[in-house]
Protein backbone atom coordinates (compact mmCIF):
# COMPACT_ATOMS: atom_id res chain seq x y z
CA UNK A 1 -12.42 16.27 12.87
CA UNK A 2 -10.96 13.61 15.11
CA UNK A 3 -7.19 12.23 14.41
CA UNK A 4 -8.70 9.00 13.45
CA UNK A 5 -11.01 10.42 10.56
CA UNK A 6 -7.38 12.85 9.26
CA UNK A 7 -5.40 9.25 9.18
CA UNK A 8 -8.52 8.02 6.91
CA UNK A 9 -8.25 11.16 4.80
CA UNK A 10 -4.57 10.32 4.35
CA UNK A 11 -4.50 6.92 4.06
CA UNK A 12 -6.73 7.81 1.20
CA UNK A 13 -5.35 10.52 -0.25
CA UNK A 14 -2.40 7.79 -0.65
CA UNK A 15 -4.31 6.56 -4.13
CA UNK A 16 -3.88 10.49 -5.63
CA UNK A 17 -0.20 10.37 -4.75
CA UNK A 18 0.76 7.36 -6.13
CA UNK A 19 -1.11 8.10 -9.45
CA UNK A 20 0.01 11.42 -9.80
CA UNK A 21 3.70 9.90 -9.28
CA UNK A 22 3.10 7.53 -12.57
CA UNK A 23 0.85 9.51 -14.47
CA UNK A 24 2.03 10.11 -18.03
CA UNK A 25 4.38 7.31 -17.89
CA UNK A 26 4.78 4.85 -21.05
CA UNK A 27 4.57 0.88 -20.40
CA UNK A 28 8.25 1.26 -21.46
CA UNK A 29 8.94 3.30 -18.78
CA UNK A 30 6.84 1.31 -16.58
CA UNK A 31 8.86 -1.41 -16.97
CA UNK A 32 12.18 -0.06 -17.07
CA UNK A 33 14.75 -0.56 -14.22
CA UNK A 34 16.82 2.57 -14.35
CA UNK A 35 18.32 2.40 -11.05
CA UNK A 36 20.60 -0.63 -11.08
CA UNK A 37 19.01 -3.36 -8.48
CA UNK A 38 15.80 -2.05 -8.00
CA UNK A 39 12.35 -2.92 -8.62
CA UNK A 40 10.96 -1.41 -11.91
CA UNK A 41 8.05 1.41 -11.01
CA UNK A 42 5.80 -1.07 -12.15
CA UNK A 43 6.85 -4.05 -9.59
CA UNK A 44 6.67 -1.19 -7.02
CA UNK A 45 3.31 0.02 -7.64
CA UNK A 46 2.09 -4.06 -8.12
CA UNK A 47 3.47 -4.27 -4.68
CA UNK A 48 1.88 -1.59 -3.42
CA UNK A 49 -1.53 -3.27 -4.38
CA UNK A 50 -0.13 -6.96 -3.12
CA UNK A 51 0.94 -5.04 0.01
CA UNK A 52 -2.41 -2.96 0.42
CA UNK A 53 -4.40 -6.18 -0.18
CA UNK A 54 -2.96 -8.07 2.51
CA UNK A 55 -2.80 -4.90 4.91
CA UNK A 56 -6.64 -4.48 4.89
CA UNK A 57 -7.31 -8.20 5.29
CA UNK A 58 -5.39 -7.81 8.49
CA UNK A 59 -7.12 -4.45 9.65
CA UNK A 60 -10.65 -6.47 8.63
CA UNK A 61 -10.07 -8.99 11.05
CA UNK A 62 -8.38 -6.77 14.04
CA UNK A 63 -12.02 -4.81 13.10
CA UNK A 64 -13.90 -8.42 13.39
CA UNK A 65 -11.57 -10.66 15.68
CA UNK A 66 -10.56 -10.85 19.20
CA UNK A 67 -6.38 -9.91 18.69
CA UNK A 68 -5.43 -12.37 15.60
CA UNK A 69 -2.33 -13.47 14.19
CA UNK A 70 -1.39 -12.83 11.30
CA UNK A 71 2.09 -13.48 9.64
CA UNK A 72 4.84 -11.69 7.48
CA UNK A 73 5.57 -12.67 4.49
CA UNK A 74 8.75 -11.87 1.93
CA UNK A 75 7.89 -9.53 -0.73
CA UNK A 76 10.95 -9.80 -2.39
CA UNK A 77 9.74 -13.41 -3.29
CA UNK A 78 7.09 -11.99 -5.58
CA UNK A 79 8.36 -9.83 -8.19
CA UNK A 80 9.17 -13.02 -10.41
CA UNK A 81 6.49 -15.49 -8.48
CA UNK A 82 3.83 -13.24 -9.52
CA UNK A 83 4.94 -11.90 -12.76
CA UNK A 84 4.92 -8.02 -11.49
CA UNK A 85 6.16 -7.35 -14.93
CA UNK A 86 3.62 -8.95 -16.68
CA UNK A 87 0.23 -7.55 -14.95
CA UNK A 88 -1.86 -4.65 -16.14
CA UNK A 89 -0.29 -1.94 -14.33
CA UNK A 90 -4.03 -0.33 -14.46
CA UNK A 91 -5.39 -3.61 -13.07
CA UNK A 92 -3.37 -3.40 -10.18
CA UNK A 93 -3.60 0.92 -10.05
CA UNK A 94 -7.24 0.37 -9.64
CA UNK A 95 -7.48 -2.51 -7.32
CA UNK A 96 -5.06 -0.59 -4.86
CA UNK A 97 -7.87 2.73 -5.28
CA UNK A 98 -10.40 0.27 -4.71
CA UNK A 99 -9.29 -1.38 -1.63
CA UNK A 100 -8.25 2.02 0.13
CA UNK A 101 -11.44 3.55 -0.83
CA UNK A 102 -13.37 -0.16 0.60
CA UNK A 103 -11.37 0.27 4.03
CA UNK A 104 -11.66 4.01 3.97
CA UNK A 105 -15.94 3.82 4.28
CA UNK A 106 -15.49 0.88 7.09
CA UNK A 107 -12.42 2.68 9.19
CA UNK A 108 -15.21 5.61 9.20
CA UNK A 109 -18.21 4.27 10.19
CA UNK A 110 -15.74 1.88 13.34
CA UNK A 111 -16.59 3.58 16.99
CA UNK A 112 -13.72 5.41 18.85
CA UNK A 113 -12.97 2.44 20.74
CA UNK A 114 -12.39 0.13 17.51
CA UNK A 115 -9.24 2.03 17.49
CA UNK A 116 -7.83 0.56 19.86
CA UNK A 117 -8.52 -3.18 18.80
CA UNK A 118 -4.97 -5.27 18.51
CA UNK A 119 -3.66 -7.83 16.40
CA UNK A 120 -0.34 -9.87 16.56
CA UNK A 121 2.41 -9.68 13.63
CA UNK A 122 4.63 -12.43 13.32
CA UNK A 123 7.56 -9.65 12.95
CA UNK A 124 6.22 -6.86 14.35
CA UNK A 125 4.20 -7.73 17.07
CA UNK A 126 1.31 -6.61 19.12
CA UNK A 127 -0.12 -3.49 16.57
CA UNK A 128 -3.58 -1.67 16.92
CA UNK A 129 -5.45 -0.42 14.44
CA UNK A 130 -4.56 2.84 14.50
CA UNK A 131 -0.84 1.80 13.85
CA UNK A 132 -1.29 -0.67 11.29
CA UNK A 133 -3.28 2.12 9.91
CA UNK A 134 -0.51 4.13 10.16
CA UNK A 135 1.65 1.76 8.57
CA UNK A 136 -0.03 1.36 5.01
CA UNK A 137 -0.94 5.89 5.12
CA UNK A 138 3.13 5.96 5.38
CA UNK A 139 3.76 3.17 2.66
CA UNK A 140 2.46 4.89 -0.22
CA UNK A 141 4.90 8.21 0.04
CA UNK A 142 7.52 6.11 0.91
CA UNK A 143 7.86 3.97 -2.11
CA UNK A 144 6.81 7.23 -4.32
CA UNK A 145 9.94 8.09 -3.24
CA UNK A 146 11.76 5.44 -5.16
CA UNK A 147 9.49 5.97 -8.24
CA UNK A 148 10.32 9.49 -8.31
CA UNK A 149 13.83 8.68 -7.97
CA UNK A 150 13.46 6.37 -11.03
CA UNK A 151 11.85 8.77 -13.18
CA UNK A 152 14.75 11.20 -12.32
CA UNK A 153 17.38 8.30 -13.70
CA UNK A 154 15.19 8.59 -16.75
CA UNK A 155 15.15 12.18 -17.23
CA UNK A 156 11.47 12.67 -16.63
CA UNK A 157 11.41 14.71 -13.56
């Protein structure tokens, strides 16, 4: 199996970790803020789907485009823009699943050489594929991290 096809497998294996991390948890605890000025684990994992949303719209056209641009944006503007607290947090579980399991079939079926393909962030500058890709496999344990850490300040873990 190449290195490519194991970052797929990861990058997918990203939608059993984060709903193993809030499995079982009440829409109480969902929208509890246990640790003092943080997000609640249901603005993280509504982030996680804004975050994987725009992610694969910028892999799609590194995939389809000769080396676009594509901008930043502040996610600490939408907690309270969007209404995070308000959403389904099943809505947004399943459109995350969704769009990792969409880019997982067309990262699988891209030639070797599609790995290479570049894009320009705004803040982070010339990225391939393979990083970007990279980028949203590491994003899901990362912010797990912070969920577990809120269901410890809860007593659930």
């Amino acid at each position: 199996m190449s290195s490519q096809q194991q970052l797929v497998d990861a990058y997918l294996a990203g939608v059993q970790t984060l709903r193993h991390a809030v499995n079982g948890l009440s829409r109480e605890q969902f929208l509890k803020r246990p640790v003092p000025g943080k997000w609640s684990t249901q603005e993280v994992v509504c982030h996680l789907s804004d975050s994987e949303q725009a992610w694969a719209h910028r892999m799609k056209r590194v995939i389809a485009e000769k080396r676009p641009f594509y901008i930043g944006y502040d996610e600490c503007r939408f907690p309270a823009a969007l209404a995070y607290q308000e959403q389904d947090v099943e809505e947004e579980l399943e459109l995350f699943a969704q769009m990792r399991r969409q880019m997982a079939r067309i990262l699988r079926g891209l030639p070797a050489e599609a790995w290479s393909r570049d894009g320009v962030h705004s803040e982070m500058g010339l990225l391939t594929l393979e990083q970007m890709l990279r980028i949203e496999s590491d994003h899901v344990p990362h912010h797990v991290q912070f969920i577990l850490e809120k269901k410890r300040a809860m007593g659930l873990a």
